[in-house]
N, C-alpha and C. Protein backbone atom coordinates (compact mmCIF):
# COMPACT_ATOMS: atom_id res chain seq x y z
N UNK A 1 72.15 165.52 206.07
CA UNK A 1 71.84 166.64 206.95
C UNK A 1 70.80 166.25 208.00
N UNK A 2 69.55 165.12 207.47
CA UNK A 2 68.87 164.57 208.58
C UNK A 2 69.51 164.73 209.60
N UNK A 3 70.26 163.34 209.13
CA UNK A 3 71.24 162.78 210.82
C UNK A 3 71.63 163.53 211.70
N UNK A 4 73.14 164.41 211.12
CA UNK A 4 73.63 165.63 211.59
C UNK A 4 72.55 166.62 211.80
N UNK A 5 71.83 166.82 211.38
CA UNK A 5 71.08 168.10 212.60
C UNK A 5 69.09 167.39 214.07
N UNK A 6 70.03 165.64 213.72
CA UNK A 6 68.92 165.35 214.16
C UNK A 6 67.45 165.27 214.45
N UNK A 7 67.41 165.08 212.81
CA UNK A 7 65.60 165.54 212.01
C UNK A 7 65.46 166.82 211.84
N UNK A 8 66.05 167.99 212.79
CA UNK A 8 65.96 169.27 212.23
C UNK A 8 65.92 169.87 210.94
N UNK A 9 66.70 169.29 209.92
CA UNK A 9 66.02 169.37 208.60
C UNK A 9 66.15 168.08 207.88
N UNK A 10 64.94 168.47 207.61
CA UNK A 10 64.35 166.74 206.69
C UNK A 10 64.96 166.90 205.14
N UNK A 11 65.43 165.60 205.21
CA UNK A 11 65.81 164.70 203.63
C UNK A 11 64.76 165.01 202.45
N UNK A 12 64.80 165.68 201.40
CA UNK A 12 63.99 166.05 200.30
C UNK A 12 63.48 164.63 199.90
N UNK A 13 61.94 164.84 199.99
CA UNK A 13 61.28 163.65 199.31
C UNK A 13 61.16 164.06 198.04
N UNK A 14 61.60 163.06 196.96
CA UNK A 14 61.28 163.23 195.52
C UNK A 14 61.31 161.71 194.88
N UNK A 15 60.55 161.91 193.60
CA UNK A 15 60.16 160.71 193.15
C UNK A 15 60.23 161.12 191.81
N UNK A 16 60.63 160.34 190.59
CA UNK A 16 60.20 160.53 188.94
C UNK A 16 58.88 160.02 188.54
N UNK A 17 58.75 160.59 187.84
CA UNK A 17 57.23 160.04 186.84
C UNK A 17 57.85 160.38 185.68
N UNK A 18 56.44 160.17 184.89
CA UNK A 18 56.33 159.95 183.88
C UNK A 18 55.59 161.53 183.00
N UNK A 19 56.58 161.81 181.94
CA UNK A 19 56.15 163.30 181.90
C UNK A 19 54.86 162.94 180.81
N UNK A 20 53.98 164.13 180.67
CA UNK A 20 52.87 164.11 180.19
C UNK A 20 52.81 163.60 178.66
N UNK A 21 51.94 162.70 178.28
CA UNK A 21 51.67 161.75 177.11
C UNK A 21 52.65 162.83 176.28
N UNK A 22 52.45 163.82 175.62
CA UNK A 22 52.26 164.80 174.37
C UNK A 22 54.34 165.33 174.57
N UNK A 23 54.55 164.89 175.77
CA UNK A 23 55.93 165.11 176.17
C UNK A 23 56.95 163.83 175.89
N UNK A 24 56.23 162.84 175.85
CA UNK A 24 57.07 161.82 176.22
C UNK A 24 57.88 161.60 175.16
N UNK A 25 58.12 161.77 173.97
CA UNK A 25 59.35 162.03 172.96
C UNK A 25 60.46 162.93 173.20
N UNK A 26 60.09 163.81 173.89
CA UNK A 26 61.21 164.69 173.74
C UNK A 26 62.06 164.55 174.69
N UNK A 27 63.51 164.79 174.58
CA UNK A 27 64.81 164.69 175.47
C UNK A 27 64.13 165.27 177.10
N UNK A 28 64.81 164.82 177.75
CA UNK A 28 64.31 165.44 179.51
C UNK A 28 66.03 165.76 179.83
N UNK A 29 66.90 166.24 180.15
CA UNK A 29 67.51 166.95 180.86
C UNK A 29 67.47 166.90 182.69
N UNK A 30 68.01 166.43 183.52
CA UNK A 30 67.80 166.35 184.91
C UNK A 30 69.14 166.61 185.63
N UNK A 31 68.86 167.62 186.33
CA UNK A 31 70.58 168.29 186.98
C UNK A 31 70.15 167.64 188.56
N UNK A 32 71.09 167.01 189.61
CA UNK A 32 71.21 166.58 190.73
C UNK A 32 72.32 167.16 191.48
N UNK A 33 72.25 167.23 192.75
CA UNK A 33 73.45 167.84 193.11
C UNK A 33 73.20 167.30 195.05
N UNK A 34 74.67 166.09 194.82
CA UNK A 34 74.43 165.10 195.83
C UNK A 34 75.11 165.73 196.55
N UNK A 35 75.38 165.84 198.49
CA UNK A 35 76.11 166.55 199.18
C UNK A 35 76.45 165.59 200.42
N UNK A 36 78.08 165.29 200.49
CA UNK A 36 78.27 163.91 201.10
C UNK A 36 78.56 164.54 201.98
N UNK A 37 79.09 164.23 203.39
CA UNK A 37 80.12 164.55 204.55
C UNK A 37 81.28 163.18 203.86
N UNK A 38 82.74 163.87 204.84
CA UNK A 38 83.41 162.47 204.29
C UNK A 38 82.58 161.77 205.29
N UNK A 39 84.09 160.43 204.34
CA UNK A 39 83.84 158.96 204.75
C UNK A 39 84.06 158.96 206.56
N UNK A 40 84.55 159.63 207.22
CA UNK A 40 85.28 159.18 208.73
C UNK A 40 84.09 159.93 209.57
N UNK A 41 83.11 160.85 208.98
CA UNK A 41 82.52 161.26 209.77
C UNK A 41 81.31 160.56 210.03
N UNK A 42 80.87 159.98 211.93
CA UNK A 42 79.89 159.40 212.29
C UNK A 42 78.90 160.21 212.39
N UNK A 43 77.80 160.37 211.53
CA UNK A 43 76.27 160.30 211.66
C UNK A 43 75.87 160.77 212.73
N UNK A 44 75.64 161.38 213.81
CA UNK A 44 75.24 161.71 215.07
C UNK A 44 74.43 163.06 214.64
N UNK A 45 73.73 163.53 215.67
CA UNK A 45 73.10 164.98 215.50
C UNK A 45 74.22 165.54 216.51
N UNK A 46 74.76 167.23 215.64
CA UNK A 46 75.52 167.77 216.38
C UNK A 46 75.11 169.13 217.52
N UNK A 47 75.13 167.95 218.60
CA UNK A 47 74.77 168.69 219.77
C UNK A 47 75.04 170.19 220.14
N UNK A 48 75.90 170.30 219.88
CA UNK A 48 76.65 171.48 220.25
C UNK A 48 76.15 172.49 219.73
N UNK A 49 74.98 172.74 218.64
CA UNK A 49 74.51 173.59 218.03
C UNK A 49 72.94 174.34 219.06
N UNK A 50 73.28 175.55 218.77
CA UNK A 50 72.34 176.54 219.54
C UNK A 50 71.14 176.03 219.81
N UNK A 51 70.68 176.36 218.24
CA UNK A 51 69.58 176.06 217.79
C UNK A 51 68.82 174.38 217.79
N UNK A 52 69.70 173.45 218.02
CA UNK A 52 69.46 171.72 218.28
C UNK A 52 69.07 171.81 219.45
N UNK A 53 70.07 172.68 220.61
CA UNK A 53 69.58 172.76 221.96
C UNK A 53 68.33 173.33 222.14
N UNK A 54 68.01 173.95 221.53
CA UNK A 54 66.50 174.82 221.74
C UNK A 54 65.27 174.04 221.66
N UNK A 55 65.89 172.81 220.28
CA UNK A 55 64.54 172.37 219.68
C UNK A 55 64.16 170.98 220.47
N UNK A 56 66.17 170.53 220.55
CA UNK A 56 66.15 169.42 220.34
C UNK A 56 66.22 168.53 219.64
N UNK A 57 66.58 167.19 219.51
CA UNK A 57 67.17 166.34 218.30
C UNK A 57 66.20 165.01 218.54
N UNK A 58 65.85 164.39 216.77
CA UNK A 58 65.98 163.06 217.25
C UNK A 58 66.64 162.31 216.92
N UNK A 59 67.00 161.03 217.67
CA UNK A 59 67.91 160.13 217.01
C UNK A 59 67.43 159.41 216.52
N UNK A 60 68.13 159.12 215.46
CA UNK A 60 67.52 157.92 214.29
C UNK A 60 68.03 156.44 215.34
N UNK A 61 69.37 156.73 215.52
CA UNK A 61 69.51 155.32 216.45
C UNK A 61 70.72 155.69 217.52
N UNK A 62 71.44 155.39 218.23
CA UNK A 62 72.12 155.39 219.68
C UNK A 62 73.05 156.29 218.97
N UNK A 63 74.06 156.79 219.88
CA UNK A 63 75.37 157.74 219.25
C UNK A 63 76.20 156.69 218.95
N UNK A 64 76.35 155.80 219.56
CA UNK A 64 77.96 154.84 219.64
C UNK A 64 77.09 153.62 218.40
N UNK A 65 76.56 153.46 217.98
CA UNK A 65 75.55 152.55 216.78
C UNK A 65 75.38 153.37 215.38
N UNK A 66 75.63 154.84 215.86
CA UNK A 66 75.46 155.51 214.31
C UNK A 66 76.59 155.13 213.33
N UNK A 67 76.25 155.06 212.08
CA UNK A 67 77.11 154.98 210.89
C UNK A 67 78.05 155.41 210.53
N UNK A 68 78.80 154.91 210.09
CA UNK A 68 79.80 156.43 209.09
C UNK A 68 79.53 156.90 208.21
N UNK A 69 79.75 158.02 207.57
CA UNK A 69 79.48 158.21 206.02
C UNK A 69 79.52 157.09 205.01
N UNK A 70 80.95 156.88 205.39
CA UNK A 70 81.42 155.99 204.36
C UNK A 70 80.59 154.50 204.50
N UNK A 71 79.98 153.88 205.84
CA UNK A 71 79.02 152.82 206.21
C UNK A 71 77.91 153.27 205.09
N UNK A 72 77.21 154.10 205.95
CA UNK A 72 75.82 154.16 205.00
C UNK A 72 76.12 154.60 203.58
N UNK A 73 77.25 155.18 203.18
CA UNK A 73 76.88 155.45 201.42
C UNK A 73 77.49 153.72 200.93
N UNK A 74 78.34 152.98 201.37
CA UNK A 74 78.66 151.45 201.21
C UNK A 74 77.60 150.40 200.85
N UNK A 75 76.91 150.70 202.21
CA UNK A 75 75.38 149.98 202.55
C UNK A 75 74.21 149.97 201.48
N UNK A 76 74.28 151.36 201.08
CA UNK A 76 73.79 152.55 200.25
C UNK A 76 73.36 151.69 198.57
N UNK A 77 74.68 151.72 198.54
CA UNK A 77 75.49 150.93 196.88
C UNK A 77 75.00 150.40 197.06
N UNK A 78 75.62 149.06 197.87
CA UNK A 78 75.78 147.75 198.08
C UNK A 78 74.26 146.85 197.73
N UNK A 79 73.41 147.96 198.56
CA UNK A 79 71.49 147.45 198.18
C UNK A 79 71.11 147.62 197.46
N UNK A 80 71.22 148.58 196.24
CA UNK A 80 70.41 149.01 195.12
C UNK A 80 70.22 148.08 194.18
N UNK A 81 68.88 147.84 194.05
CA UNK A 81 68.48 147.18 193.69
C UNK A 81 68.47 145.20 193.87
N UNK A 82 69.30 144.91 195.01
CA UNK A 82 68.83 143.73 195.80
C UNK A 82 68.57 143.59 197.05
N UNK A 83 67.92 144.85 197.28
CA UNK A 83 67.59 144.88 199.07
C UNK A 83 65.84 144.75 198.65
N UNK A 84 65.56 143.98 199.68
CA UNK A 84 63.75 144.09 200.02
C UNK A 84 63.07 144.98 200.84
N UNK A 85 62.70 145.85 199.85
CA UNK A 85 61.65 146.55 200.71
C UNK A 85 60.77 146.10 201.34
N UNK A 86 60.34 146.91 202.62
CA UNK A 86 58.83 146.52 203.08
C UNK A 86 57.71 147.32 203.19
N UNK A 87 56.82 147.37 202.42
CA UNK A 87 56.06 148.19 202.04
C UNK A 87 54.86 148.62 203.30
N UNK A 88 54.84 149.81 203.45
CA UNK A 88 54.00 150.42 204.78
C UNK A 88 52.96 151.04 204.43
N UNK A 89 51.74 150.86 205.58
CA UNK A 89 50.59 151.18 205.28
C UNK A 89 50.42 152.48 204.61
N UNK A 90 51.33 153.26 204.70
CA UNK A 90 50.90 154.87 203.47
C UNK A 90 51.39 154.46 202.09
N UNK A 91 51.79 153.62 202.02
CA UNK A 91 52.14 153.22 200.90
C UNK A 91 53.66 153.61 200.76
N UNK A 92 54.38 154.41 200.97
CA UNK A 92 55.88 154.30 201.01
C UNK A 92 56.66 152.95 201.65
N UNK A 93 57.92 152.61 201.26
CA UNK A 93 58.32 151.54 201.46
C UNK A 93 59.63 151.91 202.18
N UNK A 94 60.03 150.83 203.03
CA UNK A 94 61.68 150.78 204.32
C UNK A 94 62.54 149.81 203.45
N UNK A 95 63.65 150.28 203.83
CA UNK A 95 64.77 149.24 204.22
C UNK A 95 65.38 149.66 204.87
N UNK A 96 66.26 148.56 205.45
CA UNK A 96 67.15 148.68 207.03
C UNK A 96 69.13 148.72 206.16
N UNK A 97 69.42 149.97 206.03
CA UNK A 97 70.68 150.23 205.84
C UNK A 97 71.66 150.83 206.84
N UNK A 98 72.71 150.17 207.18
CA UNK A 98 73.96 150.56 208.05
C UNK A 98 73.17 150.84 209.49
N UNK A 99 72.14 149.77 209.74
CA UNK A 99 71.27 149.26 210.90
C UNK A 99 69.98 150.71 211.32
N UNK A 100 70.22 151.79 210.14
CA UNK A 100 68.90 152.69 210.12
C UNK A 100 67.89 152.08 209.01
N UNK A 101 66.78 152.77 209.50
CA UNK A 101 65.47 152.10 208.74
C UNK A 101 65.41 153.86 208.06
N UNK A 102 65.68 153.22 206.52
CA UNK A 102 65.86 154.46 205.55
C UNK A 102 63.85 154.41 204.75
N UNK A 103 63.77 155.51 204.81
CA UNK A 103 62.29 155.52 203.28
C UNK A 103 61.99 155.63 202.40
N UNK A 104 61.40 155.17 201.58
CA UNK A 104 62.15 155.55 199.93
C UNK A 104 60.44 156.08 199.86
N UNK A 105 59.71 157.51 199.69
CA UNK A 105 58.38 157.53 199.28
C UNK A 105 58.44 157.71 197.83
N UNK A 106 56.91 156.93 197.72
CA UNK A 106 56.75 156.89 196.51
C UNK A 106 55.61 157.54 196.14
């Protein structure tokens, strides 16, 4: 939704820990609920919307350079766990997937 509404609404930052000492035996339970566009659709912020025109968009990178779905969830896979992060002065860390610089905070 980043992409497509061109930062207009931001990507949920979340992170796991570690649940409290007196907890840590017991079962944890965790419901997710991932929300793709297909595979054919390119990544762009969609202009055409009222409210984008009002605010305005940013681009993560050029229109004709954006991804596909199916690119960045590929890219996505493909790194987990052998891509190098680079760790930034707030302490959250980048990598460069389907030629966007994604954030993983921690």
């Amino acid at each position: 939704m980043e992409l497509l509404s061109g930062g207009f609404y931001k990507g949920t930052i979340h992170r796991v820990v570690q649940p409290p000492a007196d907890q840590r035996g017991r079962e944890r339970l965790g419901v997710f609920y991932f929300a793709l566009a297909d595979d054919a659709v390119r990544l762009v912020p969609r202009v055409e919307s009222p409210v984008l025109q009002r605010v305005g968009v940013q681009r993560r990178v050029a229109d004709e350079d954006a991804p596909t779905m199916e690119t960045l969830r590929r890219s996505r896979t493909a790194a987990y766990g052998t891509s190098t992060l680079k760790r930034r002065a707030d302490g959250h860390e980048e990598e460069v997937l389907a030629g966007m610089t994604v954030t993983h905070f921690n």
